[in-house]
C-alpha atoms as a PDB file:
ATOM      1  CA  UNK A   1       0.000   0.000   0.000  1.00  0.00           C
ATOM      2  CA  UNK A   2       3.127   2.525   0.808  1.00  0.00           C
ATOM      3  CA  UNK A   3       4.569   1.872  -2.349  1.00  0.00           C
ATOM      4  CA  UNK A   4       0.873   2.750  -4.583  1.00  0.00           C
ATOM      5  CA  UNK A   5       0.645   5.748  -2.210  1.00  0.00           C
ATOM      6  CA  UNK A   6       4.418   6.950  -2.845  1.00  0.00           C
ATOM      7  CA  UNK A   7       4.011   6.289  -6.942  1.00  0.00           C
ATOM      8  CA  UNK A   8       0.650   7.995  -6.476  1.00  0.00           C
ATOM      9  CA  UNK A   9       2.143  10.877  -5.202  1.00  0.00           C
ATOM     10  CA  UNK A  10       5.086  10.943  -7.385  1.00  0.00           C
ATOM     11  CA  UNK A  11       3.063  10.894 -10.418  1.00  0.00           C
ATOM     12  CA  UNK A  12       0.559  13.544  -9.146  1.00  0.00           C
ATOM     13  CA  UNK A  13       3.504  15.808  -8.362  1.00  0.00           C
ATOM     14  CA  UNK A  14       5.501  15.510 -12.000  1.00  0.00           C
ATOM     15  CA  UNK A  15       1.618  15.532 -13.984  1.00  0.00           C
ATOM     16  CA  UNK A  16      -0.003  18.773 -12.145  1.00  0.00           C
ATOM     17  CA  UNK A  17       3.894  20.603 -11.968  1.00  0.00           C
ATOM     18  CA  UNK A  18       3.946  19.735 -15.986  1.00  0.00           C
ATOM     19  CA  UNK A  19       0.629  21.295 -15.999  1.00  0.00           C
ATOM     20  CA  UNK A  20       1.546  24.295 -14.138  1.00  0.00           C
ATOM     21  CA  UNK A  21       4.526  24.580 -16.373  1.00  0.00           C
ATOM     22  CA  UNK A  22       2.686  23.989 -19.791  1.00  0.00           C
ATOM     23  CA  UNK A  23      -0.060  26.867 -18.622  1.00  0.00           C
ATOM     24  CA  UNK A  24       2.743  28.891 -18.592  1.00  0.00           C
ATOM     25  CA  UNK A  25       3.505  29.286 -14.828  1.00  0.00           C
ATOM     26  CA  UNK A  26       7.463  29.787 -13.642  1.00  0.00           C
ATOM     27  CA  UNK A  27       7.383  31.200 -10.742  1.00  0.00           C
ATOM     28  CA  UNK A  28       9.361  28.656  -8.538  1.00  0.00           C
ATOM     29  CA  UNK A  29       7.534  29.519  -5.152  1.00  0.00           C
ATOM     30  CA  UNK A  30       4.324  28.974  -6.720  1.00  0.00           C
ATOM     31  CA  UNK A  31       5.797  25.298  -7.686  1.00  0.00           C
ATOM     32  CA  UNK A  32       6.745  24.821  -4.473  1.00  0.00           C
ATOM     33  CA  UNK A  33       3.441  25.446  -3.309  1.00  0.00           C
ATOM     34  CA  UNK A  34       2.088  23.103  -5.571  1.00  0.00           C
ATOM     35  CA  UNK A  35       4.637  20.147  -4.806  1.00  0.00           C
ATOM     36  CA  UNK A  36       3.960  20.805  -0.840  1.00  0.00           C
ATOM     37  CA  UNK A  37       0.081  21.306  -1.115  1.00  0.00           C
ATOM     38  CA  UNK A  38      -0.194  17.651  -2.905  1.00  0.00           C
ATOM     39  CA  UNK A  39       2.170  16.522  -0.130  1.00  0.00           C
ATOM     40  CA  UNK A  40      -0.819  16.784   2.159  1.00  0.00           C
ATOM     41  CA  UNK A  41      -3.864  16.420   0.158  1.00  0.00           C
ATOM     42  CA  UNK A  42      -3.066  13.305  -2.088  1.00  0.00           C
ATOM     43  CA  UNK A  43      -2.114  10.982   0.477  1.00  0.00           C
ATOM     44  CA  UNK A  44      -5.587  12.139   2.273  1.00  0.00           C
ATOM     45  CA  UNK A  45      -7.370  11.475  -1.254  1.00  0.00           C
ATOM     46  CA  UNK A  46      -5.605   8.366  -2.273  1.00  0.00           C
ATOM     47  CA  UNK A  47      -6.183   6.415   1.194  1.00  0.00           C
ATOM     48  CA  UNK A  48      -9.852   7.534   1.842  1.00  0.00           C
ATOM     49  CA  UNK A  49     -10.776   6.305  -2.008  1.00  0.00           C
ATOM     50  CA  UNK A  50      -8.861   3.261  -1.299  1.00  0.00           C
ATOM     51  CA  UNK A  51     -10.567   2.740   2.555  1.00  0.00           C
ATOM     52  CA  UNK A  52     -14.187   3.640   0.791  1.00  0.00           C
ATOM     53  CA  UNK A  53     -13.594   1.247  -2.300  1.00  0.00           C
ATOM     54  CA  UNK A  54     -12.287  -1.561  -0.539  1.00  0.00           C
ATOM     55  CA  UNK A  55     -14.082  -1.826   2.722  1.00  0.00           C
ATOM     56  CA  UNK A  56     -17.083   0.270   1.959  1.00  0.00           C
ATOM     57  CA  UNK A  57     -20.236  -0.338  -0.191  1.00  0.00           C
ATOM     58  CA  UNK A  58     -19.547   2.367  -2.378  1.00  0.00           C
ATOM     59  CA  UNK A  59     -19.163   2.441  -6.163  1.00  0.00           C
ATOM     60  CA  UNK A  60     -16.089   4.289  -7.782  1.00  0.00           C
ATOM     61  CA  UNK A  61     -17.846   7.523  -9.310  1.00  0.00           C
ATOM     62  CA  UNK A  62     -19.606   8.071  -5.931  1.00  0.00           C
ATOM     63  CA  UNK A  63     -16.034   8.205  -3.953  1.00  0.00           C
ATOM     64  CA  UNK A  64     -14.389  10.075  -6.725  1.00  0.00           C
ATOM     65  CA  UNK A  65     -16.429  13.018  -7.018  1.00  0.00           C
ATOM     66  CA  UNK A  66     -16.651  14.330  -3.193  1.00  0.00           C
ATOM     67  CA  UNK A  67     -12.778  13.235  -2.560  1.00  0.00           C
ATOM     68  CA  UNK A  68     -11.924  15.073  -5.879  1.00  0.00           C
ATOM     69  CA  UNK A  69     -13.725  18.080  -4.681  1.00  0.00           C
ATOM     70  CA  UNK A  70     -12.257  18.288  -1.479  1.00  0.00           C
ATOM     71  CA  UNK A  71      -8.773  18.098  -3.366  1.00  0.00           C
ATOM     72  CA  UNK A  72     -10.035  20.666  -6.171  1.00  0.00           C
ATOM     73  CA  UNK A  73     -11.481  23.277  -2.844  1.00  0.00           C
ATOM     74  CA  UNK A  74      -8.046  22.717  -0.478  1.00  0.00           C
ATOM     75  CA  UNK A  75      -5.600  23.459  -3.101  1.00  0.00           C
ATOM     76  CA  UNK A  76      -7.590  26.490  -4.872  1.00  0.00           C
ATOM     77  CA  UNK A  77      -7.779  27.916  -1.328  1.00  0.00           C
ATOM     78  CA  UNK A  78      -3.824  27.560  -0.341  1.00  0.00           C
ATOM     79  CA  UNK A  79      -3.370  28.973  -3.907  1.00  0.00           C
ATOM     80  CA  UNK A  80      -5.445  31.569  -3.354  1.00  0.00           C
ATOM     81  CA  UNK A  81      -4.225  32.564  -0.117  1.00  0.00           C
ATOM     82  CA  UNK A  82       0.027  31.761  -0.599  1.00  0.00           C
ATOM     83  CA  UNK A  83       0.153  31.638  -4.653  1.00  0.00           C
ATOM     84  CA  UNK A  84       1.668  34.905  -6.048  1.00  0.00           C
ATOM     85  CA  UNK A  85       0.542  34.400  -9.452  1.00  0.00           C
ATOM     86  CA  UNK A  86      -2.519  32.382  -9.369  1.00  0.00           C
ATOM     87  CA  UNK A  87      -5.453  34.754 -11.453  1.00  0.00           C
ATOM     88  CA  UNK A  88      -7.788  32.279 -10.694  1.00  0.00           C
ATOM     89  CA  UNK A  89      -6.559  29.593  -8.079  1.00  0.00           C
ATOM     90  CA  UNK A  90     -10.144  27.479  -8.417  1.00  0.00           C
ATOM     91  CA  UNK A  91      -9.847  27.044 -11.553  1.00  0.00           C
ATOM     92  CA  UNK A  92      -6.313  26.316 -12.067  1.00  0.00           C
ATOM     93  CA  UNK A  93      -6.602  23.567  -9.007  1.00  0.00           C
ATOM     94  CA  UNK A  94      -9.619  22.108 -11.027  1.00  0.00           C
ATOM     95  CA  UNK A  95      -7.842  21.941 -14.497  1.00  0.00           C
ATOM     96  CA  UNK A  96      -4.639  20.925 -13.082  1.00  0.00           C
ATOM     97  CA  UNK A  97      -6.351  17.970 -11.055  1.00  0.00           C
ATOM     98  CA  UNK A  98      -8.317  16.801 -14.210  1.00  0.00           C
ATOM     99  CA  UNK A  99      -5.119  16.618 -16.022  1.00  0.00           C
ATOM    100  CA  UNK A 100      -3.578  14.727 -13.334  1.00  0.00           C
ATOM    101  CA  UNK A 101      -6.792  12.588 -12.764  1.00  0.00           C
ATOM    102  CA  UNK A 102      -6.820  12.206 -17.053  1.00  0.00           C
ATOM    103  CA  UNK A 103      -3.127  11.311 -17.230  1.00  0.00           C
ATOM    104  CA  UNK A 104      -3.560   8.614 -14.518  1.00  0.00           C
ATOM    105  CA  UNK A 105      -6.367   7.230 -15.838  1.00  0.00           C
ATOM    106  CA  UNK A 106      -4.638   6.945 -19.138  1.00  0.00           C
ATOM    107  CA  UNK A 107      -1.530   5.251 -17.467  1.00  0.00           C
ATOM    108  CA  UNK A 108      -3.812   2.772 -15.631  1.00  0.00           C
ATOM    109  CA  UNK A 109      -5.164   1.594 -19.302  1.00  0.00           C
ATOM    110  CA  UNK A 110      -1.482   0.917 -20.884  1.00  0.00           C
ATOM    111  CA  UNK A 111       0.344  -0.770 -17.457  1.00  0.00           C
END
């Protein structure tokens, strides 16, 4: 389980900072502040999915959508409040999760 949460991680860190970096964003703080805000909030996502899926009744869409919300709503706010060149820090935490959330999904199909 520590090794899917550490690759989980790892490739949520390298998809969203690609993101950030393909939007145009280079301001290194502000990629710090992306690395360390999905320090805490995809090891919070990952598990509860994981605890809800496996030992829960619940189906897959139904977990997804509040967990990616909460992820979506945390890291707009610390954007939003510590980002220095976030225009719109809801938005960019929604797009940038939907590519990460797209990119995994894709991976999953191929390995």
């Amino acid at each position: 389980m520590e090794k899917a949460l550490a690759l989980s991680l790892f490739l949520t860190i390298v998809f969203e900072a690609g993101f950030f970096l393909l939007v145009g964003k280079r301001d290194k703080k502000d990629l710090l502040l992306l690395v360390m805000i999905n320090i805490v909030t995809n090891p919070i996502v990952v598990s509860l999915y994981w605890i809800a899926v496996l030992y829960g009744n619940f189906g897959r869409v139904a977990v997804l959508i509040p967990l990616e919300l909460f992820a979506v709503f945390t890291e707009g706010f610390y954007y939003k409040k510590y980002g220095r060149d976030f225009r719109r820090p809801y938005l960019f935490s929604a797009a940038a999760n939907a590519f990460s959330f797209g990119a995994g999904e894709l991976l999953q199909q191929y390995f």
